[in-house]
C-alpha atoms as a PDB file:
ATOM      1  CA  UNK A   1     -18.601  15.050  26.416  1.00  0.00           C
ATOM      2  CA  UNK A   2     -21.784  15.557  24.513  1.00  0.00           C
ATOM      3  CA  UNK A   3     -22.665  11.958  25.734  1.00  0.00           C
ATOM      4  CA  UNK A   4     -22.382  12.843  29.130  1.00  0.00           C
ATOM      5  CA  UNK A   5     -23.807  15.871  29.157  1.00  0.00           C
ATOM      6  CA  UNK A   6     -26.095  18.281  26.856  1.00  0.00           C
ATOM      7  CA  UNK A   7     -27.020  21.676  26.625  1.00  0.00           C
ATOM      8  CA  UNK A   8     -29.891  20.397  24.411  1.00  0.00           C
ATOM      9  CA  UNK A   9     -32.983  18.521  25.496  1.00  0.00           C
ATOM     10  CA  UNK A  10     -32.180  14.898  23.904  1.00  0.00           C
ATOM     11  CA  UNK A  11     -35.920  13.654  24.244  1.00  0.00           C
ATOM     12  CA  UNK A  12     -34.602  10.421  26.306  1.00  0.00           C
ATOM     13  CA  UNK A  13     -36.026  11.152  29.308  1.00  0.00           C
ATOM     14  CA  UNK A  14     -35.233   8.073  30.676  1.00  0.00           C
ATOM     15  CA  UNK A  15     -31.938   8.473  30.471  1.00  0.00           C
ATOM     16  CA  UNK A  16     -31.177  11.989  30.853  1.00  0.00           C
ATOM     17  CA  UNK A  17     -32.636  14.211  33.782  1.00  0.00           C
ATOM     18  CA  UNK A  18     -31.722  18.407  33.421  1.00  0.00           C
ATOM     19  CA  UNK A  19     -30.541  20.035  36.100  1.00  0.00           C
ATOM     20  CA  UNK A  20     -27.589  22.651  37.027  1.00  0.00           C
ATOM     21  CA  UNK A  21     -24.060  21.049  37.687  1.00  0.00           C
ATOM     22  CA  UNK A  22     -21.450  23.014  39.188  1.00  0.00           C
ATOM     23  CA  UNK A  23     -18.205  23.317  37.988  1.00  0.00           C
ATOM     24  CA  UNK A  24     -17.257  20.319  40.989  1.00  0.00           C
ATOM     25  CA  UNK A  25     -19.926  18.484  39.627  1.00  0.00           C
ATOM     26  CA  UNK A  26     -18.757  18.512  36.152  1.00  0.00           C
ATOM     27  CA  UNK A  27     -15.148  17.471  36.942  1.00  0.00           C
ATOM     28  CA  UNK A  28     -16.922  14.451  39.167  1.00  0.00           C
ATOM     29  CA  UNK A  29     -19.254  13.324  36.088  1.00  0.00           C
ATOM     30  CA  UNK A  30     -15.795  13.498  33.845  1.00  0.00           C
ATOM     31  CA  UNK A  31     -13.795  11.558  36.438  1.00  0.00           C
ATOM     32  CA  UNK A  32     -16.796   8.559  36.527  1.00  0.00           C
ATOM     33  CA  UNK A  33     -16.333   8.512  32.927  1.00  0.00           C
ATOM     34  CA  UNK A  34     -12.061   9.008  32.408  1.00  0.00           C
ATOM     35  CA  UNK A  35     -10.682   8.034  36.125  1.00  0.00           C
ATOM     36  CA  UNK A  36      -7.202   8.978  34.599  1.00  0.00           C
ATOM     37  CA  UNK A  37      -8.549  12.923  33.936  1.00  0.00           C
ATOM     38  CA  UNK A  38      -7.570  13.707  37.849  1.00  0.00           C
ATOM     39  CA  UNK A  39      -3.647  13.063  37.037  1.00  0.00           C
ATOM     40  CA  UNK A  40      -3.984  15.086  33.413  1.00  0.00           C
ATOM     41  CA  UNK A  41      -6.081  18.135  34.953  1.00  0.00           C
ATOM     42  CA  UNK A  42      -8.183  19.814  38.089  1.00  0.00           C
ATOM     43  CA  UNK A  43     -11.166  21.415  38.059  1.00  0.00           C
ATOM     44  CA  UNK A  44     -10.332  24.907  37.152  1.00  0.00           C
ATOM     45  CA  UNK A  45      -8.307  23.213  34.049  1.00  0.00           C
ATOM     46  CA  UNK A  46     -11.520  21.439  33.170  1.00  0.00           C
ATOM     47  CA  UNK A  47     -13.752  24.308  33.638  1.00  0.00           C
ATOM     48  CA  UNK A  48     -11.087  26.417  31.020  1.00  0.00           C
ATOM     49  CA  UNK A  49     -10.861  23.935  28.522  1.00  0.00           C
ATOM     50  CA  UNK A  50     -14.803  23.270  28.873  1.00  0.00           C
ATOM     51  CA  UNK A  51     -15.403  27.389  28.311  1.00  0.00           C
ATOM     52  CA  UNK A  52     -13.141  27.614  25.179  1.00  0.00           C
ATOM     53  CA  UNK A  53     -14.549  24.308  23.898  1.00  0.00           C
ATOM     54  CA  UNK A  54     -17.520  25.469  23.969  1.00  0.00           C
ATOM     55  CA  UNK A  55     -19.673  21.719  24.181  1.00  0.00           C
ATOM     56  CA  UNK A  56     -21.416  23.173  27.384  1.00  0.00           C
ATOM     57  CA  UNK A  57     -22.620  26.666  26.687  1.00  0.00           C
ATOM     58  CA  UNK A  58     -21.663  29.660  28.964  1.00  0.00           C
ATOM     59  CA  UNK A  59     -21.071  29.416  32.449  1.00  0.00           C
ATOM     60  CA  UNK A  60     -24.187  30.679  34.444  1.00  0.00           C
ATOM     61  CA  UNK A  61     -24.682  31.908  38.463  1.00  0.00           C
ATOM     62  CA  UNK A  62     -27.228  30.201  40.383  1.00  0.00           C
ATOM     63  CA  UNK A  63     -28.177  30.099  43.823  1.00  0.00           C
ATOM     64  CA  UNK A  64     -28.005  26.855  46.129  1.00  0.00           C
ATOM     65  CA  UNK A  65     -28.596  26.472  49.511  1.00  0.00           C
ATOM     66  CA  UNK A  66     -28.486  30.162  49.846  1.00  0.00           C
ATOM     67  CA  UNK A  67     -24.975  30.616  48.057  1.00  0.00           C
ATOM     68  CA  UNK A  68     -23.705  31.567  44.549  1.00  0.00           C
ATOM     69  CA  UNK A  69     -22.457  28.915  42.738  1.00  0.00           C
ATOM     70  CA  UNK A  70     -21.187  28.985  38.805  1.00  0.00           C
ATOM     71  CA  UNK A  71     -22.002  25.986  36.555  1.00  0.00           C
ATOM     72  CA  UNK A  72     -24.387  25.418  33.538  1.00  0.00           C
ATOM     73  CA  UNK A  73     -27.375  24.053  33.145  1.00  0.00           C
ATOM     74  CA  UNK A  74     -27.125  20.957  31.522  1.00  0.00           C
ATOM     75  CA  UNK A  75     -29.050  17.734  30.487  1.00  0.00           C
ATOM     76  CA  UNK A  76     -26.745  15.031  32.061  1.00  0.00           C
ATOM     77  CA  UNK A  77     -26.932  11.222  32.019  1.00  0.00           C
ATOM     78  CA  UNK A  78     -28.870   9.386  35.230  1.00  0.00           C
ATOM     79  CA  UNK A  79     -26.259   7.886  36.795  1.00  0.00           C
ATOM     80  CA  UNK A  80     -27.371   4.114  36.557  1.00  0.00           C
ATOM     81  CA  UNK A  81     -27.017   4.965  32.747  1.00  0.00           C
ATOM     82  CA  UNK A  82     -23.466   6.801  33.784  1.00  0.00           C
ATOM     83  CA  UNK A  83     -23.066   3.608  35.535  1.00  0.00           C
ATOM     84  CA  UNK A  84     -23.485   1.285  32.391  1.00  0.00           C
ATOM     85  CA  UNK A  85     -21.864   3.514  29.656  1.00  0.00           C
ATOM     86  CA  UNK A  86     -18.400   3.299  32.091  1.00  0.00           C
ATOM     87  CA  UNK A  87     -18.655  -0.313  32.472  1.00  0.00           C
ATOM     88  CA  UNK A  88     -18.823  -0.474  28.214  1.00  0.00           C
ATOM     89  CA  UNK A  89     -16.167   1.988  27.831  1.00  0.00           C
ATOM     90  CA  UNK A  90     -14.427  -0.168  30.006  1.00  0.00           C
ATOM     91  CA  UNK A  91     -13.456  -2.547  27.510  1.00  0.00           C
ATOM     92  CA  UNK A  92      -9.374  -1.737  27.557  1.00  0.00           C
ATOM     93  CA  UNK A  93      -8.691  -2.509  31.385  1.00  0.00           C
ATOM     94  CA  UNK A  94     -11.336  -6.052  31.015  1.00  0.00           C
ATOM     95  CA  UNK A  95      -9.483  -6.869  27.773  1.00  0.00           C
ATOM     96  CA  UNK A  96      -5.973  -6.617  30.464  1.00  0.00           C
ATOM     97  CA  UNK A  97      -7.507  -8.765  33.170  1.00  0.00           C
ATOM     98  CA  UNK A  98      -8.859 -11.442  30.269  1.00  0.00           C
ATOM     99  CA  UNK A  99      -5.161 -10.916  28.951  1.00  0.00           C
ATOM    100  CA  UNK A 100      -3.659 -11.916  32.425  1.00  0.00           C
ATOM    101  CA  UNK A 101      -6.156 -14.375  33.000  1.00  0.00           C
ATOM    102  CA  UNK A 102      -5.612 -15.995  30.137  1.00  0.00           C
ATOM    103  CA  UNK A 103      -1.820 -18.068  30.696  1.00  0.00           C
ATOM    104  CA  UNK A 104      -2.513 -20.597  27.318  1.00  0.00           C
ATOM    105  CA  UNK A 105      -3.219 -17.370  24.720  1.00  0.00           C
ATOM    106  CA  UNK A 106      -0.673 -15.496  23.254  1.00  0.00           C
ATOM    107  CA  UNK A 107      -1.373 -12.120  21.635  1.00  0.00           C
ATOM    108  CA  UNK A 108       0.276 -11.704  18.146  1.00  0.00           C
ATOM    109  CA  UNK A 109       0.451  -8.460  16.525  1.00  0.00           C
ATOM    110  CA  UNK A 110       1.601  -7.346  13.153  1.00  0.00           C
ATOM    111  CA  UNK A 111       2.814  -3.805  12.042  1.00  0.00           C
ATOM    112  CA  UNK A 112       3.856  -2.760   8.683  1.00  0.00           C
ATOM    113  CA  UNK A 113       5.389   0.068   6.692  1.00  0.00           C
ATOM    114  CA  UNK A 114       3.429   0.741   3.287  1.00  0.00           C
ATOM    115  CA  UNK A 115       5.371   1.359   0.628  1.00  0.00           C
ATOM    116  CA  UNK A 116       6.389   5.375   0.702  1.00  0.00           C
ATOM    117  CA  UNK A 117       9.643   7.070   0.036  1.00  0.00           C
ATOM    118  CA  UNK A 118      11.033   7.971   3.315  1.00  0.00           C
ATOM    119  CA  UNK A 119      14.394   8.208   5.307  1.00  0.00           C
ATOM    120  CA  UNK A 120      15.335   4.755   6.696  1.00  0.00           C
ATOM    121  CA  UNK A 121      15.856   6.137  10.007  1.00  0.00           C
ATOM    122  CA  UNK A 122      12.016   8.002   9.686  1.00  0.00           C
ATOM    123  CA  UNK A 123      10.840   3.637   8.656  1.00  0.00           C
ATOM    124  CA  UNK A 124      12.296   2.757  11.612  1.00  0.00           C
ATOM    125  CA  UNK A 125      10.660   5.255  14.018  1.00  0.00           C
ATOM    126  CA  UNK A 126       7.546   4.354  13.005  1.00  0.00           C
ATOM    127  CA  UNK A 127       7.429   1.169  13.032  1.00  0.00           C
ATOM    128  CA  UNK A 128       8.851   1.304  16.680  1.00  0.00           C
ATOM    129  CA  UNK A 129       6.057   3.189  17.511  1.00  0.00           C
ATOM    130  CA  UNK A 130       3.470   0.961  16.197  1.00  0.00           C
ATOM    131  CA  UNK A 131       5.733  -2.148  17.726  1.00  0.00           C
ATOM    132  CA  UNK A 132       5.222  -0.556  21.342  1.00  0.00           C
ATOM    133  CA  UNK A 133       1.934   0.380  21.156  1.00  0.00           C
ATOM    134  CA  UNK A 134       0.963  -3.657  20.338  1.00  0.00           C
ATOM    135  CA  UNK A 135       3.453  -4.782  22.794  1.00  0.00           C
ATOM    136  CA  UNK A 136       2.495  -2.445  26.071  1.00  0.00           C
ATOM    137  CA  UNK A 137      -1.114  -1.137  24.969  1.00  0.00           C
ATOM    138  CA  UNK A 138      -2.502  -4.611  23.529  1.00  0.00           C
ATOM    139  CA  UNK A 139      -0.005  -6.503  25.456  1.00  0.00           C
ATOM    140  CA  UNK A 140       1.444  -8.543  21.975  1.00  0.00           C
ATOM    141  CA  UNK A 141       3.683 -11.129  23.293  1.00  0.00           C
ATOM    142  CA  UNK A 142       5.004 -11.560  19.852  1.00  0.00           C
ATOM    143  CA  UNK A 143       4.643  -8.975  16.980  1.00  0.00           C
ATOM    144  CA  UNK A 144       5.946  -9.421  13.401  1.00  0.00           C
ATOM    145  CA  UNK A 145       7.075  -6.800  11.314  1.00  0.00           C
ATOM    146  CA  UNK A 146       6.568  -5.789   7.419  1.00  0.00           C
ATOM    147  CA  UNK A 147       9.090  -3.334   6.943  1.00  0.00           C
ATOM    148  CA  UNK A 148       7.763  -2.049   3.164  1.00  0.00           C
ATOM    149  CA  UNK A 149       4.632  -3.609   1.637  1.00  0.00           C
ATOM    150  CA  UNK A 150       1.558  -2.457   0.015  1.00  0.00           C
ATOM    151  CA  UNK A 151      -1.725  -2.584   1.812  1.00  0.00           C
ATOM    152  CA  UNK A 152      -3.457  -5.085  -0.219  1.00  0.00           C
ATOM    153  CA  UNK A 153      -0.493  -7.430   0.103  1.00  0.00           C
ATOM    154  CA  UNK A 154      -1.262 -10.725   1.977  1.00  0.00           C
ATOM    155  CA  UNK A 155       0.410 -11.398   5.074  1.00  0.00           C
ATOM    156  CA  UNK A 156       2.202 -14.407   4.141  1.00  0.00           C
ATOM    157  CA  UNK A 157       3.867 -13.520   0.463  1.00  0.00           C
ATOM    158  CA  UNK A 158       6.399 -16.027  -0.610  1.00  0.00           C
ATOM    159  CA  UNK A 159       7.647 -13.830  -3.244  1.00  0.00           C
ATOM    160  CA  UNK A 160       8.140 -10.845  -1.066  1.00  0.00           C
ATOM    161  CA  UNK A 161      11.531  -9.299  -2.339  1.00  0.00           C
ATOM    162  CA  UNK A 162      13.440  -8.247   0.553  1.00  0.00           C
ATOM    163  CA  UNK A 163      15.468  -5.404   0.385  1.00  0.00           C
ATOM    164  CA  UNK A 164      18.966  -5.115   1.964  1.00  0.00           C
ATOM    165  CA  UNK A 165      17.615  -1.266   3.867  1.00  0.00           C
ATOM    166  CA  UNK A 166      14.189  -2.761   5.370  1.00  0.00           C
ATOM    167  CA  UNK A 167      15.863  -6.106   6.829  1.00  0.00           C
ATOM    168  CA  UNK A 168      18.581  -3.733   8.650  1.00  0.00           C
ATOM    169  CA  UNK A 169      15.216  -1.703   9.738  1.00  0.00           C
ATOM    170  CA  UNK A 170      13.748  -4.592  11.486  1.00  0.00           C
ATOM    171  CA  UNK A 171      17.080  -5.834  13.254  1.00  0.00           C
ATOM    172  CA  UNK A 172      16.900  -2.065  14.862  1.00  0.00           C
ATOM    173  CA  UNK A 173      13.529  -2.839  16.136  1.00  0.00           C
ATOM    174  CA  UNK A 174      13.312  -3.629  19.680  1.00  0.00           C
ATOM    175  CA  UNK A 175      10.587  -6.131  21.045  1.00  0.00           C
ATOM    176  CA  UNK A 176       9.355  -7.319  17.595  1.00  0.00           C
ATOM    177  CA  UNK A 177       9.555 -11.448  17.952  1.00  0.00           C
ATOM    178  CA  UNK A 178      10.128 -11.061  21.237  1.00  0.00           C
ATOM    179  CA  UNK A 179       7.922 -12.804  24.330  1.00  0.00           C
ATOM    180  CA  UNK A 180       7.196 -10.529  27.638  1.00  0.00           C
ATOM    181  CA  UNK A 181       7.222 -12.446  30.730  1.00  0.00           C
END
């Protein structure tokens, strides 16, 4: 939020102009930045979270066009610079259409389990978790899975010892070596 807008001059004036923003204008400049905000919150959710959070200083009153309007006064982005920090933070839903675009590469994604004592069944959830977020997030067409190796282990260890628990873990495991169509 602090890159959108500041309560403090950041001595770019080329990028930043100050000015008061309303609390409509403030959801707006949040919805340029995370389209996805309108389904999580409204305005008067934004405004509550933005008060307690404190990033934007107080609300204020202010007068425009002859009525009383609450916002802050705020040093906020120019919006060709709005324009060009969206289109860089954009990089998940371009990395999609490349993705789809893309018919002759296939994603491959590895998750592991470091070595910790924990409940097979507690293994086994996260791994899952870490298998669906490279299979639906990165879309991972195949994903391999280390169920219980040390971090500094190479990928590829031909004297990994396999133990009887883990390989049970990864036959629970759904989507692991598996291609999406």
């Amino acid at each position: 939020m602090k890159t959108i807008g500041s309560t403090v001059d950041p001595a770019i004036g080329s990028f930043f102009e100050h000015r008061f923003v309303t609390a409509a204008m403030q959801y707006e400049l949040m919805i340029d930045i995370f389209p996805s905000l309108s389904r999580k919150c409204n305005k008067v959710q934004l405004q509550y979270w933005v008060g307690q959070s404190i990033v934007w200083g107080p609300l204020e009153k202010a007068r425009l066009n002859g009525k009383v309007k609450y916002g802050r006064n705020l040093w906020i982005l120019r919006k060709e610079t709005r324009e060009h920090l969206i289109e860089l933070n954009d990089s998940m839903s371009s990395y999609w259409q490349h993705v789809r675009a893309s018919p002759d590469v296939l994603n491959i994604g590895y998750a592991r389990k470091s070595t910790t004592k924990e409940t097979d069944m507690s293994r086994s959830h996260l791994l899952q978790l870490m298998v669906d977020k490279l299979h639906f997030r990165l879309k991972c067409q195949e994903v391999y899975v280390s169920q219980c190796c040390a971090a500094k282990a190479p990928i590829l260890n031909p004297r990994f010892a396999i133990n009887p628990n883990h390989t049970r873990i990864a036959k629970r495991l759904s989507r692991r070596h598996r291609r999406s169509h």
